[in-house]
N, C-alpha and C. Protein backbone atom coordinates (compact mmCIF):
# COMPACT_ATOMS: atom_id res chain seq x y z
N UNK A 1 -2.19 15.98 -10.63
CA UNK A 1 -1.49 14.76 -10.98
C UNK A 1 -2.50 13.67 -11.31
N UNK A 2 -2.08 12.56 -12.59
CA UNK A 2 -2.91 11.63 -12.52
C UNK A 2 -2.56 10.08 -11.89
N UNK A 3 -3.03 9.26 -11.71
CA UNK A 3 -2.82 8.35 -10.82
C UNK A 3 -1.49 7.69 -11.00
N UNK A 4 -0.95 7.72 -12.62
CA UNK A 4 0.55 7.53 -12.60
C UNK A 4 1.33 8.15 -12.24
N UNK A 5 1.52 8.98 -12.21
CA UNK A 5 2.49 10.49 -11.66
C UNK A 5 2.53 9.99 -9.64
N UNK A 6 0.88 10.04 -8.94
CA UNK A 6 1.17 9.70 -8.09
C UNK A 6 1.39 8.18 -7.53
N UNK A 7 1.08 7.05 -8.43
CA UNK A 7 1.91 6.19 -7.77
C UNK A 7 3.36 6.09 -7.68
N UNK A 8 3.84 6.69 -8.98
CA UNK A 8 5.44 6.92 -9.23
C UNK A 8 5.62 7.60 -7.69
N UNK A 9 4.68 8.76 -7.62
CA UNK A 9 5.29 9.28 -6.04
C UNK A 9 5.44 8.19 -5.00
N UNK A 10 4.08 7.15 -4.68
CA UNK A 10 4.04 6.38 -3.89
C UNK A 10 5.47 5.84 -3.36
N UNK A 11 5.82 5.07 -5.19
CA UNK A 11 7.13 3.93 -5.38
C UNK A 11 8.32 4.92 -4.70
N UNK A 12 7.98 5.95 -4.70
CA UNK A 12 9.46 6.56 -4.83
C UNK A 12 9.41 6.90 -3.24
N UNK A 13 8.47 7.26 -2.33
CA UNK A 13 8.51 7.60 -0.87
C UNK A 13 8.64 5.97 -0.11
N UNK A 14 7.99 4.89 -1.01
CA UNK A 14 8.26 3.21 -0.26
C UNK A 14 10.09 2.95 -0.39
N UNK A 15 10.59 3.45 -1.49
CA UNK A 15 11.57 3.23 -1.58
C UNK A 15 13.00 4.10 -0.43
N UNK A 16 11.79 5.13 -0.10
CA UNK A 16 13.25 6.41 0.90
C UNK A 16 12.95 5.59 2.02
N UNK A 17 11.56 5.32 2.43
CA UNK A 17 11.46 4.68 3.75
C UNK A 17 12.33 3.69 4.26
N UNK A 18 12.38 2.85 3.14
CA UNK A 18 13.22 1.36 3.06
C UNK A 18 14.83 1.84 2.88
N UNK A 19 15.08 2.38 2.04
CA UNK A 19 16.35 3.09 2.32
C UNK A 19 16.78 3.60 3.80
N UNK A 20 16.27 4.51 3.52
CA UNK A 20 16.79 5.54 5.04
C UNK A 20 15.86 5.13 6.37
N UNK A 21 15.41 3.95 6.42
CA UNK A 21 14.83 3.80 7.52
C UNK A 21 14.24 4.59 8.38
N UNK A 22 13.08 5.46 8.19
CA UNK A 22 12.27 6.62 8.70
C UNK A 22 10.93 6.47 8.42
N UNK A 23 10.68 6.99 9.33
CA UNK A 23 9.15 7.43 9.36
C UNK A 23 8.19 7.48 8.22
N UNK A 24 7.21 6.72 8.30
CA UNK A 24 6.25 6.96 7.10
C UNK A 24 5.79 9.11 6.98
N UNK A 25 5.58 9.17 7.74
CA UNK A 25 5.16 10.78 8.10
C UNK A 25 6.61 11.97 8.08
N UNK A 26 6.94 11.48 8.53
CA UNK A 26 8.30 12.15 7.92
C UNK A 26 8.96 12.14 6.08
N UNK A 27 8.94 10.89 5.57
CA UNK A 27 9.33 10.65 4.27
C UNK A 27 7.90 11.48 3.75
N UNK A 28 6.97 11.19 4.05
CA UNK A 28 5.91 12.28 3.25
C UNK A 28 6.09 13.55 3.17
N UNK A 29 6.34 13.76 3.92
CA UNK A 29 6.29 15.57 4.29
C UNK A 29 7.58 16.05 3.86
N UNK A 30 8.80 15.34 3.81
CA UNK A 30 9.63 16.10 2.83
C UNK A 30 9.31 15.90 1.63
N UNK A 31 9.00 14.68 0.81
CA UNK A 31 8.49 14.87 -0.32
C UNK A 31 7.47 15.67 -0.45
N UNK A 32 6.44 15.84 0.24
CA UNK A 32 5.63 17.24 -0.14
C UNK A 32 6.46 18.57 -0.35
N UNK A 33 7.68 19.08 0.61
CA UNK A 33 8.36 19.48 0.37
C UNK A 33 9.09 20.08 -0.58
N UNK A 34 9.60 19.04 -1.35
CA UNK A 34 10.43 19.01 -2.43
C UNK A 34 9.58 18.98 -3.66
N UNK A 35 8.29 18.53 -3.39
CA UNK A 35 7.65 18.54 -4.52
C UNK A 35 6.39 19.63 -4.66
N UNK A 36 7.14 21.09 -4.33
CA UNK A 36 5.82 21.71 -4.30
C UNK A 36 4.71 22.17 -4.94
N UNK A 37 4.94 21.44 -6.37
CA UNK A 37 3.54 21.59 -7.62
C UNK A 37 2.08 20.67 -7.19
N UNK A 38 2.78 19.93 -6.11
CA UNK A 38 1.84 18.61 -5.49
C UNK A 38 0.98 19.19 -5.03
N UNK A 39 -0.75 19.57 -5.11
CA UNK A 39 -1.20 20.13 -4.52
C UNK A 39 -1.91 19.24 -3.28
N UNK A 40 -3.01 19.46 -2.71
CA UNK A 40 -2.65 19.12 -1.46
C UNK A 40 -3.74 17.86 -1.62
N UNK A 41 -4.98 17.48 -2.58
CA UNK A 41 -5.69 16.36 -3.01
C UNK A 41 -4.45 15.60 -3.55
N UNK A 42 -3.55 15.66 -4.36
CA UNK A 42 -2.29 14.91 -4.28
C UNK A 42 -1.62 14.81 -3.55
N UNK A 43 -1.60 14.99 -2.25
CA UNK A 43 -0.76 14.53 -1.44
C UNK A 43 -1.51 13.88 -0.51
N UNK A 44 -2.50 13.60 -0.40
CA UNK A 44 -3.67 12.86 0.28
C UNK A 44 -3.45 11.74 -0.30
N UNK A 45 -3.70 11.62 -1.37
CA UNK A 45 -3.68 10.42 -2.80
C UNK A 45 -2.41 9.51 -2.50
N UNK A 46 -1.33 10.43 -2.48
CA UNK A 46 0.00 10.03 -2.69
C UNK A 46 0.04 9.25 -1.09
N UNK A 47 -0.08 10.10 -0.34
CA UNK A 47 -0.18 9.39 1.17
C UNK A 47 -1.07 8.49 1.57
N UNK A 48 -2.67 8.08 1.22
CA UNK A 48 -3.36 7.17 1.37
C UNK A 48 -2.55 5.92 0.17
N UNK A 49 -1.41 6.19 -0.66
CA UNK A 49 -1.45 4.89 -1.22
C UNK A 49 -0.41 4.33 -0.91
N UNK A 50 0.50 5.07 -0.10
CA UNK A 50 1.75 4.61 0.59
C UNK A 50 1.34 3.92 1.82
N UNK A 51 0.60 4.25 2.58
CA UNK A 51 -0.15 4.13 4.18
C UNK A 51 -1.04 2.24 3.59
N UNK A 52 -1.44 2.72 2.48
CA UNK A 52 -2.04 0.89 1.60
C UNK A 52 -1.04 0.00 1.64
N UNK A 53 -0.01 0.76 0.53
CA UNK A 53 0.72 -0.52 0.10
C UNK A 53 1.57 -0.76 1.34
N UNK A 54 1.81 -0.03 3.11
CA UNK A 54 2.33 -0.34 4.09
C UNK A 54 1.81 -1.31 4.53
N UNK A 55 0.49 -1.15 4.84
CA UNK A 55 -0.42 -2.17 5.53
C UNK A 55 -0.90 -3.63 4.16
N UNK A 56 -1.07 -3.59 3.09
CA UNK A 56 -0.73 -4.63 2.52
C UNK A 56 0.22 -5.03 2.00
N UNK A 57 1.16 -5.05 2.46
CA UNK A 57 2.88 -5.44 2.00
C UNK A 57 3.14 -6.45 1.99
N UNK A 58 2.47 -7.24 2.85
CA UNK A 58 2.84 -8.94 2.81
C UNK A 58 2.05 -9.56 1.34
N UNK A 59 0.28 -9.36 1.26
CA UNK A 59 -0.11 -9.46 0.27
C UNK A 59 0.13 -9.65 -0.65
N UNK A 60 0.38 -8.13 -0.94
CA UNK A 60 0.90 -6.88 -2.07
C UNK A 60 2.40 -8.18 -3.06
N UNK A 61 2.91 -8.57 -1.96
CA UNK A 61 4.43 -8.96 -2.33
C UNK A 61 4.23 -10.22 -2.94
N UNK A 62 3.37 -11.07 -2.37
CA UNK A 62 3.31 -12.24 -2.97
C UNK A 62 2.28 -12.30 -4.21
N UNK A 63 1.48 -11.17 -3.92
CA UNK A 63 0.92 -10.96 -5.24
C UNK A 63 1.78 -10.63 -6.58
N UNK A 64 2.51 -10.09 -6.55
CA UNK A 64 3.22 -9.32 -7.47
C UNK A 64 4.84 -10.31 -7.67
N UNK A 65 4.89 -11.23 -6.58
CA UNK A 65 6.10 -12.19 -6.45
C UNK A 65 7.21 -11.33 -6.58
N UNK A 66 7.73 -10.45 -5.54
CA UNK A 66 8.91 -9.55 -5.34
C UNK A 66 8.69 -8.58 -4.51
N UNK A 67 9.40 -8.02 -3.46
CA UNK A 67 9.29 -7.34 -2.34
C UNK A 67 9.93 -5.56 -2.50
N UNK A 68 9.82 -5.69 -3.87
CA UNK A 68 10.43 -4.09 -4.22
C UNK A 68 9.16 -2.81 -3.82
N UNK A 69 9.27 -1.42 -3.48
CA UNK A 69 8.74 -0.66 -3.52
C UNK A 69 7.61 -0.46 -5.16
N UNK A 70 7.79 -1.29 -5.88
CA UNK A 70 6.95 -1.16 -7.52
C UNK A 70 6.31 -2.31 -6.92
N UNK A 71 6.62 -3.36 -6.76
CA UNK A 71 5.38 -4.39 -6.53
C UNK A 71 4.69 -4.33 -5.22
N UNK A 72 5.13 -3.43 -4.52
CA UNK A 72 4.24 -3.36 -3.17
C UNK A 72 2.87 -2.40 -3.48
N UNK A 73 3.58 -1.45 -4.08
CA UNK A 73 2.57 -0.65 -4.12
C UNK A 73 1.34 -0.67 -5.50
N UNK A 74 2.18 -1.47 -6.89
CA UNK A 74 1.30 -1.74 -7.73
C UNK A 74 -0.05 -2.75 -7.44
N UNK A 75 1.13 -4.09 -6.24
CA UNK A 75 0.31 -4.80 -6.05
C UNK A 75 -0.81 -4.55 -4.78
N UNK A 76 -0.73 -3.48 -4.04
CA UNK A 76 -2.07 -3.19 -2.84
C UNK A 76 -2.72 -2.54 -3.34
N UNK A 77 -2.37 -1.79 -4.90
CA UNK A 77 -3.62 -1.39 -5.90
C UNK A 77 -4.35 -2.75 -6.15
N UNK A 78 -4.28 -3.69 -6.94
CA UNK A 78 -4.74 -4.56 -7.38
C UNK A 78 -5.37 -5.61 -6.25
N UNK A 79 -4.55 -5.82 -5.44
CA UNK A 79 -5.18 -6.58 -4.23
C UNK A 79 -6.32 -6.20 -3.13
N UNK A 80 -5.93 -4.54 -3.46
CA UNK A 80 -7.56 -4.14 -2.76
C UNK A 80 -8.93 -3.81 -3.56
N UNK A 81 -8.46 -4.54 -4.85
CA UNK A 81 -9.90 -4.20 -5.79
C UNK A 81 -10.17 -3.01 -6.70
N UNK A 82 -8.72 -2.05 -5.88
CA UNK A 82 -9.14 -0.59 -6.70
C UNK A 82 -8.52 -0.15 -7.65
N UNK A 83 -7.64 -0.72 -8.30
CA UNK A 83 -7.50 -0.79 -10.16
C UNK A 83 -7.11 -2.35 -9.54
N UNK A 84 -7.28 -2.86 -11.43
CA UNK A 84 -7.17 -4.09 -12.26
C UNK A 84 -6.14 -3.69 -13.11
N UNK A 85 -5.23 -5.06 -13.01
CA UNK A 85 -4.11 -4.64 -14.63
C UNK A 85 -4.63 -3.78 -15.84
N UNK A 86 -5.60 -4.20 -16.36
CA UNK A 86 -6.90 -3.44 -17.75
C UNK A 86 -6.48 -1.84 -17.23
N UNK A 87 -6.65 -1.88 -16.18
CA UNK A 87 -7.25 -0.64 -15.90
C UNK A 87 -6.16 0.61 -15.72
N UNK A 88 -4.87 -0.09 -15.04
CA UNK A 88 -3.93 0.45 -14.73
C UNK A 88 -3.07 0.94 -16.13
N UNK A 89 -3.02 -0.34 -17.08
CA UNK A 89 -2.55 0.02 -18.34
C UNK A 89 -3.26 1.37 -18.99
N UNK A 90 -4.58 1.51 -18.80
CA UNK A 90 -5.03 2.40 -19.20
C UNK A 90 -4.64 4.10 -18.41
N UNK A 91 -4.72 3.91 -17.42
CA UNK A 91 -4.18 5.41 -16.98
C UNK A 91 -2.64 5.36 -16.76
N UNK A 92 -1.99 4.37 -17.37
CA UNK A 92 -0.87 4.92 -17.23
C UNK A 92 -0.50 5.22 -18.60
N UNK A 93 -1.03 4.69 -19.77
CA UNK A 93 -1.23 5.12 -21.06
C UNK A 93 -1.01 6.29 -21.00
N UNK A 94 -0.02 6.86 -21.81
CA UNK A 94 0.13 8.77 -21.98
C UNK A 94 0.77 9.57 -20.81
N UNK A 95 1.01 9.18 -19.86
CA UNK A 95 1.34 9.61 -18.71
C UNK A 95 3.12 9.45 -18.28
N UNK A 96 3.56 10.32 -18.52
CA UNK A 96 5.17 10.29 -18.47
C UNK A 96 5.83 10.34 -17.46
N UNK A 97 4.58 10.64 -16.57
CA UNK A 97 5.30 10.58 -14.86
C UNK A 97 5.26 9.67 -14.63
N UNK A 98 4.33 8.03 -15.22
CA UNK A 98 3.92 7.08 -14.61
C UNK A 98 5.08 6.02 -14.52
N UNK A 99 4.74 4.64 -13.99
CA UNK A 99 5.71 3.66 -13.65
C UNK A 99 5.40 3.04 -14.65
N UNK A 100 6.41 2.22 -15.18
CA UNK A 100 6.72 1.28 -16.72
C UNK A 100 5.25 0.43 -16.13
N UNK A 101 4.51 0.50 -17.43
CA UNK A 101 3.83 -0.65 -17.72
C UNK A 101 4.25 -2.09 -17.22
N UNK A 102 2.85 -3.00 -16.60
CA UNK A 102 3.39 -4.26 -15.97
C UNK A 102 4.14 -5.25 -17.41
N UNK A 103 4.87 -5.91 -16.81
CA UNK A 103 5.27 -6.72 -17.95
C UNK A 103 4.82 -7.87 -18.05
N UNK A 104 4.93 -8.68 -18.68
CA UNK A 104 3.87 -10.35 -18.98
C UNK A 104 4.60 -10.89 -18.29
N UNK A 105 5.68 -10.86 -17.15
CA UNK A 105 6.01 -11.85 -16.36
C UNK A 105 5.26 -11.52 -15.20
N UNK A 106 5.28 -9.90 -14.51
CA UNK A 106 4.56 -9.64 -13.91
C UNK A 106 2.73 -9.59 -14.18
N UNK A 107 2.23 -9.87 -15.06
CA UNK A 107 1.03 -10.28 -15.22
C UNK A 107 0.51 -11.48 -15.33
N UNK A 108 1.83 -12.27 -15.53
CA UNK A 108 1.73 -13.65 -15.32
C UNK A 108 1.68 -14.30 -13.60
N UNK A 109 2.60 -13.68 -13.17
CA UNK A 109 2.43 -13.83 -11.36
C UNK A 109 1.16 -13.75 -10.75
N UNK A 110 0.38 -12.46 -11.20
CA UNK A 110 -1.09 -11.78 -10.80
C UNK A 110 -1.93 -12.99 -11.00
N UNK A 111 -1.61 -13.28 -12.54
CA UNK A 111 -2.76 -13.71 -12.77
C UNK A 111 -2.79 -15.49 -12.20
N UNK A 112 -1.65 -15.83 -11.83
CA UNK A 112 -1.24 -17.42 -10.73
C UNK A 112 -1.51 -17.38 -9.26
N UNK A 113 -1.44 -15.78 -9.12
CA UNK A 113 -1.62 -15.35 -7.77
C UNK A 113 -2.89 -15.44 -7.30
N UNK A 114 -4.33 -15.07 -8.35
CA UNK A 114 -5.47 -14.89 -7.82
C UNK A 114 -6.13 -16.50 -8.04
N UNK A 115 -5.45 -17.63 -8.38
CA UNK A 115 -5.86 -18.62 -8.33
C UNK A 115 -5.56 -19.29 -7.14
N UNK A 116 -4.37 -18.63 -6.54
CA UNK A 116 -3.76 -20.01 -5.53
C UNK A 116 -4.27 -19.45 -4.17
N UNK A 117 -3.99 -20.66 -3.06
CA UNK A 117 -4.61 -20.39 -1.82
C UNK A 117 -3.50 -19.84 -1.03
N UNK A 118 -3.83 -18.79 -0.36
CA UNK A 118 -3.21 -17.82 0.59
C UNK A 118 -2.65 -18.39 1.73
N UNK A 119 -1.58 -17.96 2.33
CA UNK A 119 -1.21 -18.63 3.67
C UNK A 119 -1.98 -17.99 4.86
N UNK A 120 -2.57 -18.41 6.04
CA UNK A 120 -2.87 -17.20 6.64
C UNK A 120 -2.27 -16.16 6.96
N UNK A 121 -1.36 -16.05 7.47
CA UNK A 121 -0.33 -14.82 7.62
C UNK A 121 -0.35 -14.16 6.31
N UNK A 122 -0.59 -14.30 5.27
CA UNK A 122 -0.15 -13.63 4.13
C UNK A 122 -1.68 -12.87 3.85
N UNK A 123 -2.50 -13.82 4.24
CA UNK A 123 -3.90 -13.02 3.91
C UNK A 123 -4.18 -11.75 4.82
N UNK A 124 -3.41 -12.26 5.78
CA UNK A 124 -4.05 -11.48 7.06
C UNK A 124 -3.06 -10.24 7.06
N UNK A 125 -1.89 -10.02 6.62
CA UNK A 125 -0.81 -9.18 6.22
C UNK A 125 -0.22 -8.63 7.26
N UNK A 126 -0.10 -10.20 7.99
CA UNK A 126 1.21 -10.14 9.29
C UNK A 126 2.21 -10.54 9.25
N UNK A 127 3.04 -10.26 9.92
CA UNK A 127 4.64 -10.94 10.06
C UNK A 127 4.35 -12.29 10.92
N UNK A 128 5.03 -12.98 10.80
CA UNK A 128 4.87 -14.52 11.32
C UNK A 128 5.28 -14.25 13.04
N UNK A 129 5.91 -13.79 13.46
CA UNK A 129 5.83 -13.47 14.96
C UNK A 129 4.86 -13.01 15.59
N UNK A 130 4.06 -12.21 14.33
CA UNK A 130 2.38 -11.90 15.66
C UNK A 130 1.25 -13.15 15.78
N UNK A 131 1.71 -14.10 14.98
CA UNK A 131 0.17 -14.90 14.80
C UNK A 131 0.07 -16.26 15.94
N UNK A 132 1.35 -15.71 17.25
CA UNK A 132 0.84 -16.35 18.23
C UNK A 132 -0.06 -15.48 19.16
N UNK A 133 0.82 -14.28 18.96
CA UNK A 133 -0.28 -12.87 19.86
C UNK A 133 -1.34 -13.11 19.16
N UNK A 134 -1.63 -13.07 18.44
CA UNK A 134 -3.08 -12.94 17.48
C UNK A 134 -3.86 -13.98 17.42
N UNK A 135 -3.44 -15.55 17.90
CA UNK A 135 -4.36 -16.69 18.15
C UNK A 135 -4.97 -16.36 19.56
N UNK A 136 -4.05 -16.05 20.57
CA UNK A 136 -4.07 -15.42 22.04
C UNK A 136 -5.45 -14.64 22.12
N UNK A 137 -5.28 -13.85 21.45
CA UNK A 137 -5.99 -12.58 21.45
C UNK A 137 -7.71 -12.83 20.85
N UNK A 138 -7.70 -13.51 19.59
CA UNK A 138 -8.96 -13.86 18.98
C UNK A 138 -8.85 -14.97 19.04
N UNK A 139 -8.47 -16.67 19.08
CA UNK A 139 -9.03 -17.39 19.16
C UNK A 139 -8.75 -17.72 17.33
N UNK A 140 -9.46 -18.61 17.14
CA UNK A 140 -10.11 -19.10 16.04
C UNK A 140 -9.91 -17.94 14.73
N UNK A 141 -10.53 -17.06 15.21
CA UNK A 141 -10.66 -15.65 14.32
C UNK A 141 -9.64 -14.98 14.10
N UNK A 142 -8.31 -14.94 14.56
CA UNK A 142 -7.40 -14.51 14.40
C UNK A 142 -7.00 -13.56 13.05
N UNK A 143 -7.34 -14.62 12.00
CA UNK A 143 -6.99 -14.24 10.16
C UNK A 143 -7.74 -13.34 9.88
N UNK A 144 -9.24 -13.36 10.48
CA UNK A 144 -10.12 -12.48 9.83
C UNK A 144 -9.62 -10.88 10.48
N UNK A 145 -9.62 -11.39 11.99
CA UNK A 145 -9.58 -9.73 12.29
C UNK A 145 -8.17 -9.28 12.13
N UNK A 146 -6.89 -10.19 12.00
CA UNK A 146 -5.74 -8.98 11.30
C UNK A 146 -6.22 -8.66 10.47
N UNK A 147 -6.81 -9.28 9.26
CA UNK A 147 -7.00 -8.88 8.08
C UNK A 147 -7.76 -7.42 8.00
N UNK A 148 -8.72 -7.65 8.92
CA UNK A 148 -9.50 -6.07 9.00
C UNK A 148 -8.69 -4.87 9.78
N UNK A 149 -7.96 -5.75 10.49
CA UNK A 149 -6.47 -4.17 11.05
C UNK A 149 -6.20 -3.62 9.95
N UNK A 150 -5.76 -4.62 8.53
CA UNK A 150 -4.79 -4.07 7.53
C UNK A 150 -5.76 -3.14 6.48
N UNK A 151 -6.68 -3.01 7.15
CA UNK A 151 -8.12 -2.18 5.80
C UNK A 151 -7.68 -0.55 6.31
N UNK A 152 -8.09 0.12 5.51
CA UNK A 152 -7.91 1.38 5.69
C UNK A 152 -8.77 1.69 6.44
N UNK A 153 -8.71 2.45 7.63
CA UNK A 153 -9.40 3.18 8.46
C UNK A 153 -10.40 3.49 8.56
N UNK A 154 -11.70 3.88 8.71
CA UNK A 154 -12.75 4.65 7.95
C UNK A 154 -13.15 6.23 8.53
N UNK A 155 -12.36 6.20 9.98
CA UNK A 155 -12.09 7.88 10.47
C UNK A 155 -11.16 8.02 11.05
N UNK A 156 -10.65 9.10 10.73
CA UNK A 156 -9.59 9.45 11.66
C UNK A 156 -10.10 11.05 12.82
N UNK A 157 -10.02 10.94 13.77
CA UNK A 157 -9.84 12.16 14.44
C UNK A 157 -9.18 12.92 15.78
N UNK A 158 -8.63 13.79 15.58
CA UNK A 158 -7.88 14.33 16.36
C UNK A 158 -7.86 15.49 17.27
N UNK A 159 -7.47 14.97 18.58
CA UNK A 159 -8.26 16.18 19.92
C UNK A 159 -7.31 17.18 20.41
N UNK A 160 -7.09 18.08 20.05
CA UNK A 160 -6.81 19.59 21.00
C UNK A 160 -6.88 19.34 22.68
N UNK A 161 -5.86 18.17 23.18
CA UNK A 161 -6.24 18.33 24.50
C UNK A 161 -6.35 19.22 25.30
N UNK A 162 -5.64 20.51 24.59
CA UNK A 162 -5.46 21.76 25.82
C UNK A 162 -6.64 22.65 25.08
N UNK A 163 -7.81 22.78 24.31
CA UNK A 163 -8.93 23.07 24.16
C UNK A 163 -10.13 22.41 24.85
N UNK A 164 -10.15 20.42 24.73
CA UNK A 164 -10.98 20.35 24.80
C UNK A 164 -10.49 18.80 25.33
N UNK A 165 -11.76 17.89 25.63
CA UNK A 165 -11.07 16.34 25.70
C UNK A 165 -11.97 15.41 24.69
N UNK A 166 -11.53 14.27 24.88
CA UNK A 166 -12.76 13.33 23.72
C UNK A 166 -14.38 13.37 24.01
C-alpha cells in the first residue's frame, strides 16, 4: 500500500472508533482482519498513524479547523513535520485508494494555523480537565512535558512474566 491507501485506512479505523466506541487495538485488528491484502509493514503504518493522529487530536483539529476523522489524521501528518500539503498532494496524486485532495479552504486553515499562537492545552494535546493535574505534577513545565507524552514512543517492550521478569 502507498501512503494514500493507508491513510484512507487510518480515516476509516478513527472513524469506527468514534462510532462504535472501542478500543484503539481492537478496531485495528478487525480491520486487519477484513482487510487481508494488508500486509503486515501496512499494518504497522496504518496503526502507527492512527495511535498519531490519537495522541495529536487536539492539535491535529485545530490545525485542520474540524474534528472529523480526515482532519485528525491529515492534520497529525502535517503537525508532526512528516508530510507537508506539497507533499501529500504528491503521493496522493494517482492513488485511488487515497483521501480527496486538501481543498483551498482546508489549505487555507493550515496555512492561518501555522501563523497563530497556540493555546497551551492545545499545544500540549490535552483535554482541559488535566491541566490542573498537570500544573500539580510539573509546576511551570507542565506544556512542555504533556507535549512530550503526546510524541510517539521511542520503545516499546514486552515481558513473558511466566518466562522471565524485567
Amino acid at each position: 500500500m502507498r501512503l494514500g491507501g493507508r491513510l484512507q485506512a487510518a480515516i476509516d479505523i478513527i472513524g469506527d472508533i468514534e462510532r462504535r466506541h472501542r478500543p484503539v487495538a481492537e478496531a485495528l485488528k478487525d480491520w486487519g482482519l477484513s482487510h487481508r491484502f494488508a500486509g503486515s509493514a501496512d499494518r504497522a503504518a496504518i496503526g502507527n498513524l492512527v495511535y498519531d493522529a490519537l495522541r495529536l487530536r487536539r492539535s491535529a483539529a485545530a490545525m485542520m479547523g474540524a474534528d472529523s476523522p480526515r482532519a485528525i489524521a491529515l492534520g497529525s501528518l502535517i503537525s508532526s513535520r512528516i508530510e507537508t500539503v506539497s507533499t501529500l498532494e504528491v503521493a496522493f496524486g494517482g492513488d485511488r485508494f487515497a483521501p480527496e485532495l486538501l481543498s483551498d479552504r482546508e489549505r487555507e486553515v493550515i496555512a492561518a494555523f501555522e501563523k497563530a499562537k497556540l493555546a497551551p492545552a492545545v499545544a500540549a494535546n490535552v483535554p482541559d480537565w488535566c491541566i490542573g493535574e498537570l500544573e500539580a505534577a510539573f509546576g511551570d513545565e507542565w506544556c512542555e512535558e504533556a507535549a512530550s507524552l503526546a510524541e510517539r514512543p521511542p520503545l516499546d517492550l514486552r515481558v513473558n512474566t511466566l518466562k522471565a521478569d524485567r
